[in-house]
Protein backbone atom coordinates (compact mmCIF):
# COMPACT_ATOMS: atom_id res chain seq x y z
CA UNK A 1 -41.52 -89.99 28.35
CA UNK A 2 -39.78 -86.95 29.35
CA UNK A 3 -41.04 -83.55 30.23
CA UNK A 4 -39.35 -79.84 30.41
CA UNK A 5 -40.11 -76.53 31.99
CA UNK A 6 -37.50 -73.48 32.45
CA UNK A 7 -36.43 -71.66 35.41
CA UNK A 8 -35.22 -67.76 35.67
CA UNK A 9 -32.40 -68.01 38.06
CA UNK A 10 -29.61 -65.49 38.33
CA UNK A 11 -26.85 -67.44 35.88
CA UNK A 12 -29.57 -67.68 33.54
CA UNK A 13 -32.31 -69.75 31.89
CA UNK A 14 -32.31 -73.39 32.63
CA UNK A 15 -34.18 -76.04 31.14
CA UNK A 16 -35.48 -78.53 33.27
CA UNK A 17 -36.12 -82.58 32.01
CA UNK A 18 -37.99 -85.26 34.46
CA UNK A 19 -39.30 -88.43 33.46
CA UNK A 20 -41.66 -90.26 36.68
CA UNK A 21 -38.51 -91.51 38.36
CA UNK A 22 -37.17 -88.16 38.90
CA UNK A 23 -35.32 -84.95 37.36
CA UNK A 24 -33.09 -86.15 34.24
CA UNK A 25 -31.75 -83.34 33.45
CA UNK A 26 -30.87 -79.33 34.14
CA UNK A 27 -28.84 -77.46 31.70
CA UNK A 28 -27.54 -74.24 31.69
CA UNK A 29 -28.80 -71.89 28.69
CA UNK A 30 -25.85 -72.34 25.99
CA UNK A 31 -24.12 -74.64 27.83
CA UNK A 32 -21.67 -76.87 25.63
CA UNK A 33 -23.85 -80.07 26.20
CA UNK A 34 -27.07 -77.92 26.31
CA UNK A 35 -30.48 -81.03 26.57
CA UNK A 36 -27.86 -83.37 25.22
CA UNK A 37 -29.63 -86.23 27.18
CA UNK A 38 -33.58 -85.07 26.23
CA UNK A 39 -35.57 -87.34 24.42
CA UNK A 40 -36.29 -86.66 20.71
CA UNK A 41 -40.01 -86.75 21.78
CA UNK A 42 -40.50 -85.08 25.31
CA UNK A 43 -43.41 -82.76 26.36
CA UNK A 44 -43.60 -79.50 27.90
CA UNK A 45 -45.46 -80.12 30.95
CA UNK A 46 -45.30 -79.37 35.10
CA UNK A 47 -45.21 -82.35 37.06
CA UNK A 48 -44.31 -82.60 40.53
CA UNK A 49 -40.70 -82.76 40.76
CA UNK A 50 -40.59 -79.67 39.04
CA UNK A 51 -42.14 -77.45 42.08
CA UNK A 52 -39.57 -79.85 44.27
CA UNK A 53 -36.77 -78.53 41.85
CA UNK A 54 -37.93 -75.30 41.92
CA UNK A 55 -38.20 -74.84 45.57
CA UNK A 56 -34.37 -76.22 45.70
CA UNK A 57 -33.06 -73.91 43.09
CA UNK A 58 -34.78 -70.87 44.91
CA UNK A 59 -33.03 -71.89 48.36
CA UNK A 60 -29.81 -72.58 46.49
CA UNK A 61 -29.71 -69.01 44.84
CA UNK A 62 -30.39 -67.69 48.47
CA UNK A 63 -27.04 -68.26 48.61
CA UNK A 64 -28.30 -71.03 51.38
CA UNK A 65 -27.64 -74.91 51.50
CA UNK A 66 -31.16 -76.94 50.12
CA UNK A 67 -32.16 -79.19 53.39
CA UNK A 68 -33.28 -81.33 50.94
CA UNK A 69 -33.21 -83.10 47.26
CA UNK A 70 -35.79 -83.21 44.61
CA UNK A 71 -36.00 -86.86 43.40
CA UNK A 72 -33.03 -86.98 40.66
CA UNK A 73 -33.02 -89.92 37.70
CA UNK A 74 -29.23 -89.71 36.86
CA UNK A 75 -28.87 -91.33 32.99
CA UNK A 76 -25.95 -92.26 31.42
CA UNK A 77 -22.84 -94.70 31.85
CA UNK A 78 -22.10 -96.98 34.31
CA UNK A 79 -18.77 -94.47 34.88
CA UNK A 80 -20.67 -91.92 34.62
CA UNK A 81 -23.12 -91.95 37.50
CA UNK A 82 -20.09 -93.67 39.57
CA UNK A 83 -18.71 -90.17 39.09
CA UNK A 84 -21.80 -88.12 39.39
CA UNK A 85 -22.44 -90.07 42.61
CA UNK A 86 -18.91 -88.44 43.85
CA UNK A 87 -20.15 -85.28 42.73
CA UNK A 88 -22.97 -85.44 44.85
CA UNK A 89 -21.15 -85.50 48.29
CA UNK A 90 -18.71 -82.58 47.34
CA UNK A 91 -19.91 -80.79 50.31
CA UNK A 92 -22.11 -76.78 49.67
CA UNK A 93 -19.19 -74.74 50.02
CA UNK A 94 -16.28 -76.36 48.99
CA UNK A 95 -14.29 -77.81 45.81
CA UNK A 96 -12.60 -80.58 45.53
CA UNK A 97 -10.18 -81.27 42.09
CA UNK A 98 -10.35 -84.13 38.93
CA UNK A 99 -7.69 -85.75 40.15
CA UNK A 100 -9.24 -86.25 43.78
CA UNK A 101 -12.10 -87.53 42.16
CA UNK A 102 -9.51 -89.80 39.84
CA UNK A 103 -8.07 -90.91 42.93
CA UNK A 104 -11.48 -91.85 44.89
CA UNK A 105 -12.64 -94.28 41.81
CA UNK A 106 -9.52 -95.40 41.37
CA UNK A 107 -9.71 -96.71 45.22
CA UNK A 108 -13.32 -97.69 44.85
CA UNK A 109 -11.71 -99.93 41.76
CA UNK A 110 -8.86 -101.28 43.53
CA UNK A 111 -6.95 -99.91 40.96
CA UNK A 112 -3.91 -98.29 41.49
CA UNK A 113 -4.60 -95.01 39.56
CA UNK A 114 -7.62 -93.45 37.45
CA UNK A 115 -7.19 -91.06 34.80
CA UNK A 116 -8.27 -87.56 35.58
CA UNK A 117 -9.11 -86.87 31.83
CA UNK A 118 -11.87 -89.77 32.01
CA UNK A 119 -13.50 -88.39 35.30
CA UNK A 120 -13.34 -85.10 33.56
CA UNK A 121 -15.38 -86.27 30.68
CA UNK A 122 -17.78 -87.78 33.38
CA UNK A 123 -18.11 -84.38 34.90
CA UNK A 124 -18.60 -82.23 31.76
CA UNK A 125 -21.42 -84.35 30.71
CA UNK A 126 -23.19 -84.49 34.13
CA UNK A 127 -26.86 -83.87 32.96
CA UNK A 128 -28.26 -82.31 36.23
CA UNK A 129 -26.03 -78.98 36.53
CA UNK A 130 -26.04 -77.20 40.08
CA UNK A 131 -27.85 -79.76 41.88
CA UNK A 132 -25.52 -82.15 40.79
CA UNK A 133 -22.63 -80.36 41.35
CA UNK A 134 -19.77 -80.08 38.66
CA UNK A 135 -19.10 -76.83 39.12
CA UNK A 136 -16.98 -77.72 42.54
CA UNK A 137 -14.50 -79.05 40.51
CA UNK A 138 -11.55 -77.32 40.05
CA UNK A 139 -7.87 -78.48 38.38
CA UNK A 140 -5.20 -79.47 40.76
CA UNK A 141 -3.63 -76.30 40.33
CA UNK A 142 -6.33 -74.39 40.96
CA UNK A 143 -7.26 -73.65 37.23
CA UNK A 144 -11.24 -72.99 36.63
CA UNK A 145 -11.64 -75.10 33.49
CA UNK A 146 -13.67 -77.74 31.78
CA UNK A 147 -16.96 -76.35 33.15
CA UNK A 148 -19.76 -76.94 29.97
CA UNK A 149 -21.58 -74.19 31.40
CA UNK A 150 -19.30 -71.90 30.82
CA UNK A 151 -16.36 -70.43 33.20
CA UNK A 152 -18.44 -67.26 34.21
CA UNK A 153 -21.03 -69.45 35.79
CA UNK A 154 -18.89 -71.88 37.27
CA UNK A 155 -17.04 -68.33 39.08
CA UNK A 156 -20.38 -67.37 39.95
CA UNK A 157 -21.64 -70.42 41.43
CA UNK A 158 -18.48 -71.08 43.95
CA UNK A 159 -18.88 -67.44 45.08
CA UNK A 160 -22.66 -67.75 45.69
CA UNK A 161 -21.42 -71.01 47.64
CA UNK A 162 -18.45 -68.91 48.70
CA UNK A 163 -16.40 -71.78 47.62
CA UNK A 164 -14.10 -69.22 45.41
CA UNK A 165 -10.99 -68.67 46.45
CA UNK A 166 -8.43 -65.88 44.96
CA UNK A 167 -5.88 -68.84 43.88
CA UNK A 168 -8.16 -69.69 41.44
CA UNK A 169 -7.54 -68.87 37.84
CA UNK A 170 -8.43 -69.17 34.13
CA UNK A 171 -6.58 -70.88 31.90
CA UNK A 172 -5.53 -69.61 28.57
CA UNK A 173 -6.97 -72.59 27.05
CA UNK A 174 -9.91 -73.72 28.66
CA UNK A 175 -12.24 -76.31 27.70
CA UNK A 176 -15.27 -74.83 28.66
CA UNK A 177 -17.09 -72.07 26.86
């Protein structure tokens, strides 16, 4: 069984998911893949990781590294939490780009390359926005794109972080919203 609450934070509402492993899910109000990985039949309902959650989000939109992490219950693909697990150590602060991320599975493989477009998909459907952190990713050439949250968060995130840099730009045709 899942449950949900919301949080007010400065980007917007957010709808929070746990189950009793952990947090399943955070999404951005609007967001392209908005509860996409909520059970049909969840409850609304505070449990404890949500004051955990909570208290990380408040830090977090201090502007201020979290010392610590609410108990997280990443679901999806075997790819997919290989990726979200690279997401995790993108260090507060910084970015890092798909390909990188193509390149660090692709050595964790022992392959000889991994395609960008694939960890992109990975990224975009990354359930637990901000504490899992997608929005650190940035194209190779510094583009701001593929963000299911929507590019005006993403911008707003890396500056709270100040992670944003003036190279970065918005392509004509992005895939985010």
């Amino acid at each position: 069984m899942q449950y949900t609450t919301t949080y007010d934070s400065p980007v917007g509402k957010l709808l929070l998911a746990a189950d009793d492993v952990g947090l399943t899910g955070l999404w951005l109000e609007g967001e392209k893949y908005y509860a996409l990985g909520l059970d049909e039949e969840h409850e609304a309902r505070e449990v404890p990781v949500f004051d955990q959650a909570r208290q990380w989000l408040d830090v977090y939109f201090t502007g201020r590294e979290p010392d610590f992490m609410p108990p997280i219950h990443m679901l999806g693909t075997p790819f997919q939490k290989e990726v979200w697990e690279l997401l995790r150590k993108i260090p507060y602060g910084q970015t890092t780009t798909y390909g990188a991320l193509a390149g660090q599975i692709a050595k964790q493989r022992g392959l000889e390359r991994m395609s960008a477009q694939a960890v992109g998909s990975a990224v975009g459907h990354n359930e637990l926005s901000i504490i899992v952190p997608c929005h650190r990713v940035v194209g190779g050439n510094g583009s701001l794109t593929g963000y299911a949250g929507g590019i005006g968060k993403k911008i707003a995130l890396l500056k709270l972080e100040g992670a944003y840099r003036e190279e970065f730009f918005v392509p004509r045709h992005s895939t985010a919203p």
